[in-house]
Protein backbone atom coordinates (compact mmCIF):
# COMPACT_ATOMS: atom_id res chain seq x y z
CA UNK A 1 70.26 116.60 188.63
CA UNK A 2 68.13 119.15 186.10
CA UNK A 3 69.35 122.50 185.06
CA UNK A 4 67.33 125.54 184.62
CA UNK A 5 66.89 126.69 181.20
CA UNK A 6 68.75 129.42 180.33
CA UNK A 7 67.68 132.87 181.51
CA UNK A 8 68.67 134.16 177.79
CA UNK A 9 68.45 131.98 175.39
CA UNK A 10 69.71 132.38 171.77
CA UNK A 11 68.41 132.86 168.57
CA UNK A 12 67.85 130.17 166.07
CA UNK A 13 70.26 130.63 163.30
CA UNK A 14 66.85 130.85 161.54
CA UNK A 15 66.10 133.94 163.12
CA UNK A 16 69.45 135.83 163.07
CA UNK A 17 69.81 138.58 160.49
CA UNK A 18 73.20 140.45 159.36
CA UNK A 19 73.50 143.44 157.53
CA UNK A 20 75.09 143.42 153.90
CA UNK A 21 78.01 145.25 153.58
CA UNK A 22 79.32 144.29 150.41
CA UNK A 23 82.59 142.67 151.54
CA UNK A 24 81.29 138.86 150.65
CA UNK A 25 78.37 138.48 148.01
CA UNK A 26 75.89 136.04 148.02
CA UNK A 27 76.05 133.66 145.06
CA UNK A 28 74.36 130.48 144.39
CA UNK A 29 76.81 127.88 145.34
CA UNK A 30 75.73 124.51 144.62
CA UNK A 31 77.80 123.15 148.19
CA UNK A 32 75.68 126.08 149.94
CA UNK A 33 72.41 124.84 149.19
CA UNK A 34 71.97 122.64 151.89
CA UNK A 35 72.54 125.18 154.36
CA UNK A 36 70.28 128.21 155.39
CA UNK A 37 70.86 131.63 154.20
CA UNK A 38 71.45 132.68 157.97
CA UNK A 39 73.99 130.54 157.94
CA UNK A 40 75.64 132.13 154.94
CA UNK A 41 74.53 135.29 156.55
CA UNK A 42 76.76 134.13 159.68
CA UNK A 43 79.83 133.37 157.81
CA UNK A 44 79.53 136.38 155.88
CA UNK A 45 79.47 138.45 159.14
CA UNK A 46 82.40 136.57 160.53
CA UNK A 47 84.64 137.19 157.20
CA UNK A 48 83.36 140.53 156.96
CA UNK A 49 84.18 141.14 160.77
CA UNK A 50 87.71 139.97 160.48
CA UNK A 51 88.38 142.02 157.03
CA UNK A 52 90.42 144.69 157.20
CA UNK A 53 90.11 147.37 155.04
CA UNK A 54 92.07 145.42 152.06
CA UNK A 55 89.73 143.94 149.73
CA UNK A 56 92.05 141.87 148.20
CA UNK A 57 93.15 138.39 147.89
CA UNK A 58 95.73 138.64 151.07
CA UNK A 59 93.28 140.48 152.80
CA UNK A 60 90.50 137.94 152.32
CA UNK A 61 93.27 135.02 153.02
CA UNK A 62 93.75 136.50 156.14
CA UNK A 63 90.67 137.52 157.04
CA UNK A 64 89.67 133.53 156.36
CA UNK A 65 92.53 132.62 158.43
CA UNK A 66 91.49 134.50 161.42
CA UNK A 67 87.91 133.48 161.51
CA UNK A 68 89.00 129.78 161.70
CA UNK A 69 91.46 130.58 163.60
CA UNK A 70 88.93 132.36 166.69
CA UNK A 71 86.46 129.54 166.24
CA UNK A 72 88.34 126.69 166.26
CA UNK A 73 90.69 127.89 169.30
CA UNK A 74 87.41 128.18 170.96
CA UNK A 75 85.62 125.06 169.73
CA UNK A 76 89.14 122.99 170.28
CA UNK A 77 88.08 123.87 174.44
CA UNK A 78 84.91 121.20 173.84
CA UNK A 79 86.27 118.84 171.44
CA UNK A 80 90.27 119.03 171.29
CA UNK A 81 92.05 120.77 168.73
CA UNK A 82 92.89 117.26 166.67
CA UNK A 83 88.76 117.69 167.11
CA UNK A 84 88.63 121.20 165.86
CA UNK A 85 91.05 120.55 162.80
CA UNK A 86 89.20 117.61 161.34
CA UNK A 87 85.78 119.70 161.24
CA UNK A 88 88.19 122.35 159.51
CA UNK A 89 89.45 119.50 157.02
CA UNK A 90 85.68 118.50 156.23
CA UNK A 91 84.75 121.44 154.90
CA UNK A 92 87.45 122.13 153.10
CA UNK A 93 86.86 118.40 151.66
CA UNK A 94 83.13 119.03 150.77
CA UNK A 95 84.09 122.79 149.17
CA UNK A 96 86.95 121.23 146.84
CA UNK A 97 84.01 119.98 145.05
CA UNK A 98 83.50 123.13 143.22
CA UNK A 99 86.29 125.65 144.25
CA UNK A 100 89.53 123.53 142.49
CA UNK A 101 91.66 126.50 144.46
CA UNK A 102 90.90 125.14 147.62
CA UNK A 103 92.81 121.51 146.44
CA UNK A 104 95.94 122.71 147.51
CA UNK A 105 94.62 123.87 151.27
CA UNK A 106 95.01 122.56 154.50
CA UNK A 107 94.16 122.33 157.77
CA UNK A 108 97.18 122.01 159.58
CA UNK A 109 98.35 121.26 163.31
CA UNK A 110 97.85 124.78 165.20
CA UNK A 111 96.52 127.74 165.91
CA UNK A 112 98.79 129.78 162.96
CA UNK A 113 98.37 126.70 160.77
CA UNK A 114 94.58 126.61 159.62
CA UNK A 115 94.18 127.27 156.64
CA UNK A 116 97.85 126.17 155.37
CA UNK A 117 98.46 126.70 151.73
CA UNK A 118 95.57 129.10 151.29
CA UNK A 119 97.74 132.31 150.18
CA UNK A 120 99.43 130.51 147.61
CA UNK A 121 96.28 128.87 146.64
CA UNK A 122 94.95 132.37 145.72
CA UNK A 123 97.58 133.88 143.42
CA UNK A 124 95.59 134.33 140.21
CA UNK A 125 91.70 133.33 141.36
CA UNK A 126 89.43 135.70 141.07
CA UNK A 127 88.43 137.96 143.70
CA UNK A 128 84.52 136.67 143.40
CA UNK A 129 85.56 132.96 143.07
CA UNK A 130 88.03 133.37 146.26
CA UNK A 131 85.10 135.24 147.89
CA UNK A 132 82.66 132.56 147.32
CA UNK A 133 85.05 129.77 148.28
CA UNK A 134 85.90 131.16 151.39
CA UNK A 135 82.62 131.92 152.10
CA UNK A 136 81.34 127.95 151.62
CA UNK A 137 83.95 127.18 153.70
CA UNK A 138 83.02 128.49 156.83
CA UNK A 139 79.72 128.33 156.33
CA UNK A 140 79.96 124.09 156.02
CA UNK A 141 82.02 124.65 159.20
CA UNK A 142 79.22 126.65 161.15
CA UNK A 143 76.73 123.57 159.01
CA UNK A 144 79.20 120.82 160.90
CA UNK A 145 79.26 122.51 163.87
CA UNK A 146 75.49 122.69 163.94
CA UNK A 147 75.44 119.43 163.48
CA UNK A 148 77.87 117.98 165.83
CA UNK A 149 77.33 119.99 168.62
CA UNK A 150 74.19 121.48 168.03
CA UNK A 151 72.48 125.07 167.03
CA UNK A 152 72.42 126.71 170.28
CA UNK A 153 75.64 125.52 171.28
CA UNK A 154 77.19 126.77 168.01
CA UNK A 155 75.58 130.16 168.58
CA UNK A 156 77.18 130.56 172.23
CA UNK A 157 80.69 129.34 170.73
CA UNK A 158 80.29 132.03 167.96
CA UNK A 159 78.92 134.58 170.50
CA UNK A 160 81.81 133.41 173.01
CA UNK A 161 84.47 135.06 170.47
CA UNK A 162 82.38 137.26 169.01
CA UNK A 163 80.29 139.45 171.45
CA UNK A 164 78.69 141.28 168.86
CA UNK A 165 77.16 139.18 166.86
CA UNK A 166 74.00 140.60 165.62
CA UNK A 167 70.67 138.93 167.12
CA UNK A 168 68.02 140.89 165.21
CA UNK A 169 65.12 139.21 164.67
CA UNK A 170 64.04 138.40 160.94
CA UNK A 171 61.92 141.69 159.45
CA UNK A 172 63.96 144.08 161.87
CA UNK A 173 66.11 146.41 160.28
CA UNK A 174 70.29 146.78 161.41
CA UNK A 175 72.46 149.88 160.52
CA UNK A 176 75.94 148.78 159.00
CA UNK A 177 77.59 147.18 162.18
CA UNK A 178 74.88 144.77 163.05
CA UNK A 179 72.64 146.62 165.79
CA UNK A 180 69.35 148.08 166.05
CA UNK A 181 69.12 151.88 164.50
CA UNK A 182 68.81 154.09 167.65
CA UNK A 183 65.28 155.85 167.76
């Protein structure tokens, strides 16, 4: 049995591009440097595109929380959600390393769970530091993902809960939500 390859194929994470909008900066993380900047980029987008208008600590907890929550409902479909919560516990793991906050996080049983702790874990950090933990979070989740399941079948998961995911093309410019300016 062969399969055809795929009329459409995705992007390399390599080739994906996001426009900044402020909501998550880019800082030199020391647990990010193993990972692309598109990759970053992604879990920028992600936070960013679950952010309300709050730029605040409960704003970015939640925000945080519903990311993981999306992606690992949908991931849990290909690898079980006692699957999905151990990738979630991982990263957590490797971004303890240098955001202390994070010690007193999570990943709990559930849907509403991921992420347990993480409010309380953010009374008194600051905004920059919360920011850039959250940040390394998922972005070692999209870096486990990639590597357990692969790039392009990351991409379609992410794309699969997120339709509008921008797919510009390195050197192309986006307007603020991610697609091509109109011409």
């Amino acid at each position: 049995m062969s399969f055809a390859a795929s009329p459409d194929p995705l992007p390399s994470l390599a080739q994906l591009t996001f426009p900044s909008n402020g909501l998550v900066n880019h800082q030199p993380i020391a647990a990010a440097r193993s990972r692309t900047s598109s990759q970053l980029d992604l879990a920028n987008w992600l936070l960013a595109k679950e952010s309300t208008s709050e730029v605040d600590a409960p704003g970015l907890s939640a925000a945080a929380k519903r990311v993981c929550q999306k992606l690992l409902l949908r991931l849990s479909r290909l690898v079980s959600p006692a699957g999905s919560q151990a990738i979630l516990s991982r990263a957590l793991h490797l971004a303890r390393g240098e955001f202390k906050f994070l010690e007193g996080v999570r990943a709990g049983k559930g849907a509403e769970a991921y992420l347990e702790g993480l409010g309380e874990q953010l009374q008194g950090v600051n905004l920059g530091e919360a920011r850039a933990g959250l940040l390394t979070v998922i972005g070692l989740l999209l870096d486990l993902l990639v590597g357990f399941i692969g790039e392009e079948l990351t991409l379609r998961l992410v794309r699969d809960v997120w339709p509008d995911v921008p797919t510009l093309v390195s050197g192309q410019s986006a307007n603020s939500n991610g697609h091509e300016p109109e011409q």
